[in-house]
Protein backbone atom coordinates (compact mmCIF):
# COMPACT_ATOMS: atom_id res chain seq x y z
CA UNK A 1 23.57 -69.92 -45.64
CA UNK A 2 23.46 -66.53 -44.19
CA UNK A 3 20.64 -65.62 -41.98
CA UNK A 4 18.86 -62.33 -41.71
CA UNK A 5 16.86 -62.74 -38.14
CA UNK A 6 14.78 -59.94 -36.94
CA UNK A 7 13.85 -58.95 -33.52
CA UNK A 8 10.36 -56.97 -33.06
CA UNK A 9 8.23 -56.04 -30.45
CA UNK A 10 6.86 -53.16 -28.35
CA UNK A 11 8.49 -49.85 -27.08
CA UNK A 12 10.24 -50.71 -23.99
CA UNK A 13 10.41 -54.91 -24.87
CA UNK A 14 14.12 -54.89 -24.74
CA UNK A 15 14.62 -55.41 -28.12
CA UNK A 16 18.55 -53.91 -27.82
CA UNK A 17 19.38 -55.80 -25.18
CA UNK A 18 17.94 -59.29 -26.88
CA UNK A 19 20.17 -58.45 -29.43
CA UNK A 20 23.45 -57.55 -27.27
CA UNK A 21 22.73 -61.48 -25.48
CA UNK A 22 22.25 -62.95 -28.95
CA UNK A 23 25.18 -61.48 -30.50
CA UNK A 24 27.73 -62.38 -27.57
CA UNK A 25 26.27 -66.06 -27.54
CA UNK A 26 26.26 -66.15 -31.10
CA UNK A 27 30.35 -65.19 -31.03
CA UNK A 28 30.31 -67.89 -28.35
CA UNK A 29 29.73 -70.55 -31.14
CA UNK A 30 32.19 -68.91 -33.38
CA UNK A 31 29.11 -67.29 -35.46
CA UNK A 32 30.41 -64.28 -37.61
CA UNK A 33 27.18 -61.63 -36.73
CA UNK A 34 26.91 -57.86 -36.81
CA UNK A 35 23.47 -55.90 -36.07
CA UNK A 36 21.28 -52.80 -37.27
CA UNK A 37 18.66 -51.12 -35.75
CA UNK A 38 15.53 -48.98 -37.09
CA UNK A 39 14.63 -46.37 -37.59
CA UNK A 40 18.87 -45.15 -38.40
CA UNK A 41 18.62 -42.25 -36.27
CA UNK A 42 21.36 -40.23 -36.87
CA UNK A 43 22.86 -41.61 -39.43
CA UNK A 44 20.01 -41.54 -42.42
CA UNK A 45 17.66 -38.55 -43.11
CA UNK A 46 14.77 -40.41 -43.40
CA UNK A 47 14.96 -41.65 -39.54
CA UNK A 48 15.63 -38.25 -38.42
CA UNK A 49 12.45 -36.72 -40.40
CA UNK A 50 10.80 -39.80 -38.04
CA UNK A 51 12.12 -38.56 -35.40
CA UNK A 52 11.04 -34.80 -35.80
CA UNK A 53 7.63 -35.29 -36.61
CA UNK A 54 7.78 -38.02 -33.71
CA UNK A 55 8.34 -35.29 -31.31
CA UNK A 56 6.03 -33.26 -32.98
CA UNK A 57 8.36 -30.86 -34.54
CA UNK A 58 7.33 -31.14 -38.19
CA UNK A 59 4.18 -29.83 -38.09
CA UNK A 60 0.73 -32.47 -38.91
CA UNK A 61 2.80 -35.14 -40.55
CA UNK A 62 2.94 -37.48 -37.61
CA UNK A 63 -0.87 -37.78 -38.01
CA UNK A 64 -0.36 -39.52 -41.76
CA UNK A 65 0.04 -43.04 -41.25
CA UNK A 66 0.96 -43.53 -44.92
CA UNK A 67 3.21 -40.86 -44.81
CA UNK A 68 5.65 -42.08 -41.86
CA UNK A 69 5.33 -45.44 -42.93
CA UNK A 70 6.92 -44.44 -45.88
CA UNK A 71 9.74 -42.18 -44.52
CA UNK A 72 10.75 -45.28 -42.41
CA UNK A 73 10.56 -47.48 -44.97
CA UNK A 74 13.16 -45.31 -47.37
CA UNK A 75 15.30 -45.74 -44.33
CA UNK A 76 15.51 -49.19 -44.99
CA UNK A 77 15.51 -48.70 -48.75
CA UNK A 78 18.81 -46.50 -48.53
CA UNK A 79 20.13 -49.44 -46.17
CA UNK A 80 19.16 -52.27 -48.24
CA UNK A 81 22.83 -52.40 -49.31
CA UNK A 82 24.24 -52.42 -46.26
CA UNK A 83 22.02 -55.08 -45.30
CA UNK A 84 23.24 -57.53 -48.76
CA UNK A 85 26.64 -57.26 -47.75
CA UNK A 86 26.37 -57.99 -43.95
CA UNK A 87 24.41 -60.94 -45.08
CA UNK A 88 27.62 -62.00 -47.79
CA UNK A 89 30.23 -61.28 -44.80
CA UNK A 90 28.60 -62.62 -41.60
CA UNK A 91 26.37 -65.96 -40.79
CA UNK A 92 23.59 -63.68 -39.28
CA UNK A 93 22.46 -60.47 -39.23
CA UNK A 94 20.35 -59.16 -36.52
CA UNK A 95 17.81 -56.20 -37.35
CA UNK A 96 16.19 -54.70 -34.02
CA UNK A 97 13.02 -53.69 -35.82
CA UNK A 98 12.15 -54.27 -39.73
CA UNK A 99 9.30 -54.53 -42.45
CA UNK A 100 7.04 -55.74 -39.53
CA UNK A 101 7.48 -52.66 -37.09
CA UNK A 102 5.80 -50.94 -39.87
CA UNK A 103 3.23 -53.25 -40.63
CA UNK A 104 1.91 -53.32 -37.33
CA UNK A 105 2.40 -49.70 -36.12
CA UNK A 106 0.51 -48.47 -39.05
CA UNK A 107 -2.22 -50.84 -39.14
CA UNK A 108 -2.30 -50.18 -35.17
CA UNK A 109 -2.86 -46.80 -35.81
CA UNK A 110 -5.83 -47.35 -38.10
CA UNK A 111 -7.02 -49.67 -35.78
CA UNK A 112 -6.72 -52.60 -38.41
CA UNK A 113 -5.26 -56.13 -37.99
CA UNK A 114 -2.64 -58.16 -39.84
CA UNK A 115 -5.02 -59.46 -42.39
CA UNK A 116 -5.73 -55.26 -43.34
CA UNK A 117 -4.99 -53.30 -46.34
CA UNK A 118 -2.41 -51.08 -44.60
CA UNK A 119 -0.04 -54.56 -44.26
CA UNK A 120 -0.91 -55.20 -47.83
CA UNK A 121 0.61 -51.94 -48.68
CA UNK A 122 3.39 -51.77 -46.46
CA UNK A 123 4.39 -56.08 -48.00
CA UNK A 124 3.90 -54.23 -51.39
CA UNK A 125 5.79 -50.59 -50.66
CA UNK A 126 9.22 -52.76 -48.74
CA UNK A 127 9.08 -55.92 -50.48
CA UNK A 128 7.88 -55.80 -53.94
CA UNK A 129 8.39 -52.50 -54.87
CA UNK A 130 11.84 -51.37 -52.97
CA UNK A 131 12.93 -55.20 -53.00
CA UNK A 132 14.06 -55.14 -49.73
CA UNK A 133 16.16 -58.38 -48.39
CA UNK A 134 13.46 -60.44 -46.71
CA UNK A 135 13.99 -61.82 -43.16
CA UNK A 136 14.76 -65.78 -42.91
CA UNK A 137 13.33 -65.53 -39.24
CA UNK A 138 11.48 -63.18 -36.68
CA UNK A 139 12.00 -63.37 -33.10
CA UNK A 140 9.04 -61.22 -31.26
CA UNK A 141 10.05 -60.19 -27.99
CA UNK A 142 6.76 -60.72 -26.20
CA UNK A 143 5.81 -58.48 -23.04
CA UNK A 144 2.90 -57.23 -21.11
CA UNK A 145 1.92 -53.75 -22.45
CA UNK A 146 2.05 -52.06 -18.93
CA UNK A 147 5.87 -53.84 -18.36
CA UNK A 148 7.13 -52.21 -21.58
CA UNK A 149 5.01 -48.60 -20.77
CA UNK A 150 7.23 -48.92 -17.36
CA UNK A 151 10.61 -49.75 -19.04
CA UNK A 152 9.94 -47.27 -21.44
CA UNK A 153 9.38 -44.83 -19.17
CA UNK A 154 12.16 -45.74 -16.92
CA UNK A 155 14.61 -45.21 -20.04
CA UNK A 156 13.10 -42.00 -20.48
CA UNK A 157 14.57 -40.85 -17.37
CA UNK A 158 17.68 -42.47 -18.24
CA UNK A 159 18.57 -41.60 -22.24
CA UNK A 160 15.13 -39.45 -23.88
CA UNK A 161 12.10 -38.23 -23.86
CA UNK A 162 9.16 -40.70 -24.94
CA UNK A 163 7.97 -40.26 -28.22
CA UNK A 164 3.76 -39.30 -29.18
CA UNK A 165 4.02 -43.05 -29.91
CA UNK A 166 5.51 -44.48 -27.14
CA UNK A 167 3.36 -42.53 -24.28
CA UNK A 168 0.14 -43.63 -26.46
CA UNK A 169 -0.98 -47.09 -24.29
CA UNK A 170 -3.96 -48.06 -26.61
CA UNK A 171 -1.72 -47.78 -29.80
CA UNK A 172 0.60 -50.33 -28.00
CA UNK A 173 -1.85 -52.59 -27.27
CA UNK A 174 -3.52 -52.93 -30.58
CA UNK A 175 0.09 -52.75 -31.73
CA UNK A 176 0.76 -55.89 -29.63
CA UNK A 177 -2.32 -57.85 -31.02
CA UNK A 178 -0.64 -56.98 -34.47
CA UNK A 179 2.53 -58.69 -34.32
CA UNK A 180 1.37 -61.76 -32.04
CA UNK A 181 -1.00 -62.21 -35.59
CA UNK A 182 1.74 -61.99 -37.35
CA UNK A 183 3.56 -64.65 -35.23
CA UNK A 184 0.68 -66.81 -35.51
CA UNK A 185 0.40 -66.30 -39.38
CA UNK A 186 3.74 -66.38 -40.06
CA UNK A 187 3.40 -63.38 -41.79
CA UNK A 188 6.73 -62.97 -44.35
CA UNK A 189 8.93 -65.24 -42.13
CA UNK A 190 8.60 -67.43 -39.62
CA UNK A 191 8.38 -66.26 -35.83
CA UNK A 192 9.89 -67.45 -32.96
CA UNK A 193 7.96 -65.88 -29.48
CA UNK A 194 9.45 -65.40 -26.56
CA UNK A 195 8.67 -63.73 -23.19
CA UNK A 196 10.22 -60.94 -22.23
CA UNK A 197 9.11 -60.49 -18.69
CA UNK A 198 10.15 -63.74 -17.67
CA UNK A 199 13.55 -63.93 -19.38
CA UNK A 200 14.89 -64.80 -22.44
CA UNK A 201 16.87 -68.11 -22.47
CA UNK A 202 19.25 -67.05 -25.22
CA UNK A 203 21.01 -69.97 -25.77
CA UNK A 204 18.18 -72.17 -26.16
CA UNK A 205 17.04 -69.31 -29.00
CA UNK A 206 20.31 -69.44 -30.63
CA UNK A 207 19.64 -72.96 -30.78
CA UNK A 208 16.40 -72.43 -32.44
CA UNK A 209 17.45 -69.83 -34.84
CA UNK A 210 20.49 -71.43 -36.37
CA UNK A 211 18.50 -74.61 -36.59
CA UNK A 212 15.11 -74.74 -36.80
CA UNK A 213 12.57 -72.88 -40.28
CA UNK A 214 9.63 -73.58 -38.73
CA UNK A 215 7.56 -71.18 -36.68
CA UNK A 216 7.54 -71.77 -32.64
């Protein structure tokens, strides 16, 4: 069976290059995979609204919580289809962030945990209502908050400008106590954590992920 196996964590984790090890290990083993990250900048309107009011270009709308959860989630919506047919042509897809990015980001932002009525929307916005594929595993990339500020920061010299988000160090924090809840609940799929600042044995996680349903 096909897996769908999403990698979360922090601004600066190094969530993209998790997923370039994974996928060249994964071809290793003669694996068929192919990836997608969110938000689709670029390439969906939705993400580039995101972006925009990110940088603080579209006026007050960055300050609604609801309302960029949802403009990130129709990103996904409008690539649910995309997302079916990776699944029917490849043994796993990788998704550098997904439903749980959301989840915790917003409830981060109104400084509520995983157990909060902004998850319970967000579970009933992606999954129930838009029917979006759900994730067979989660692999949180797990770093210290000041490590992924100076990463972050580091590619900001490098590629962009930080984000209002990404320059905010008590959103990431409470955003990190989000998804290690999540890992510990097993919220929607079970997690697999790993630490980032030490290195991330990726064959020993391939191992994991193509065999193992349980939770680490």
């Amino acid at each position: 069976m096909p897996k769908l196996v999403v990698i979360e964590g922090l601004d600066g984790a190094g969530k993209r290059t998790l997923a370039d090890k994974l996928m060249i290990e994964l071809r290793v083993r003669n694996t068929s995979v192919t990836r997608l990250a969110f938000p689709r900048y670029g390439e969906d309107v939705h993400a580039d609204l995101v972006r925009d009011a990110m940088y603080l270009r579209l006026g007050d709308l960055v300050k609604s919580v609801y309302g960029m959860a949802v403009l990130f989630a129709l990103d996904r919506r409008a690539a649910a289809e995309r997302i079916r047919a990776d699944l029917a042509d490849n043994d796993v897809v990788l998704l550098d962030r997904y439903i749980a990015s959301n989840a915790a980001y917003g409830a981060a932002r109104l400084r509520e945990d995983a157990g909060g009525e902004f998850v319970r929307w967000v579970y009933a916005l992606e999954v129930e209502r838009f029917a979006l594929p759900v994730p067979d595993a989660h692999v949180l990339l797990r770093v210290p908050v000041d490590v992924a500020a100076e990463r972050s920061g580091g590619r900001e010299a490098a590629e962009r400008a930080r984000d209002s988000w990404e320059t905010d160090i008590g959103l990431q924090t409470r955003c990190a106590a989000v998804y290690d809840q999540f890992a510990r609940d097993g919220w929607l799929a079970p997690w697999h954590v790993v630490d980032g600042a030490a290195g991330v044995d990726c064959a020993k996680l391939t191992d994991v992920l193509l065999d193992s349903d349980g939770a680490d």
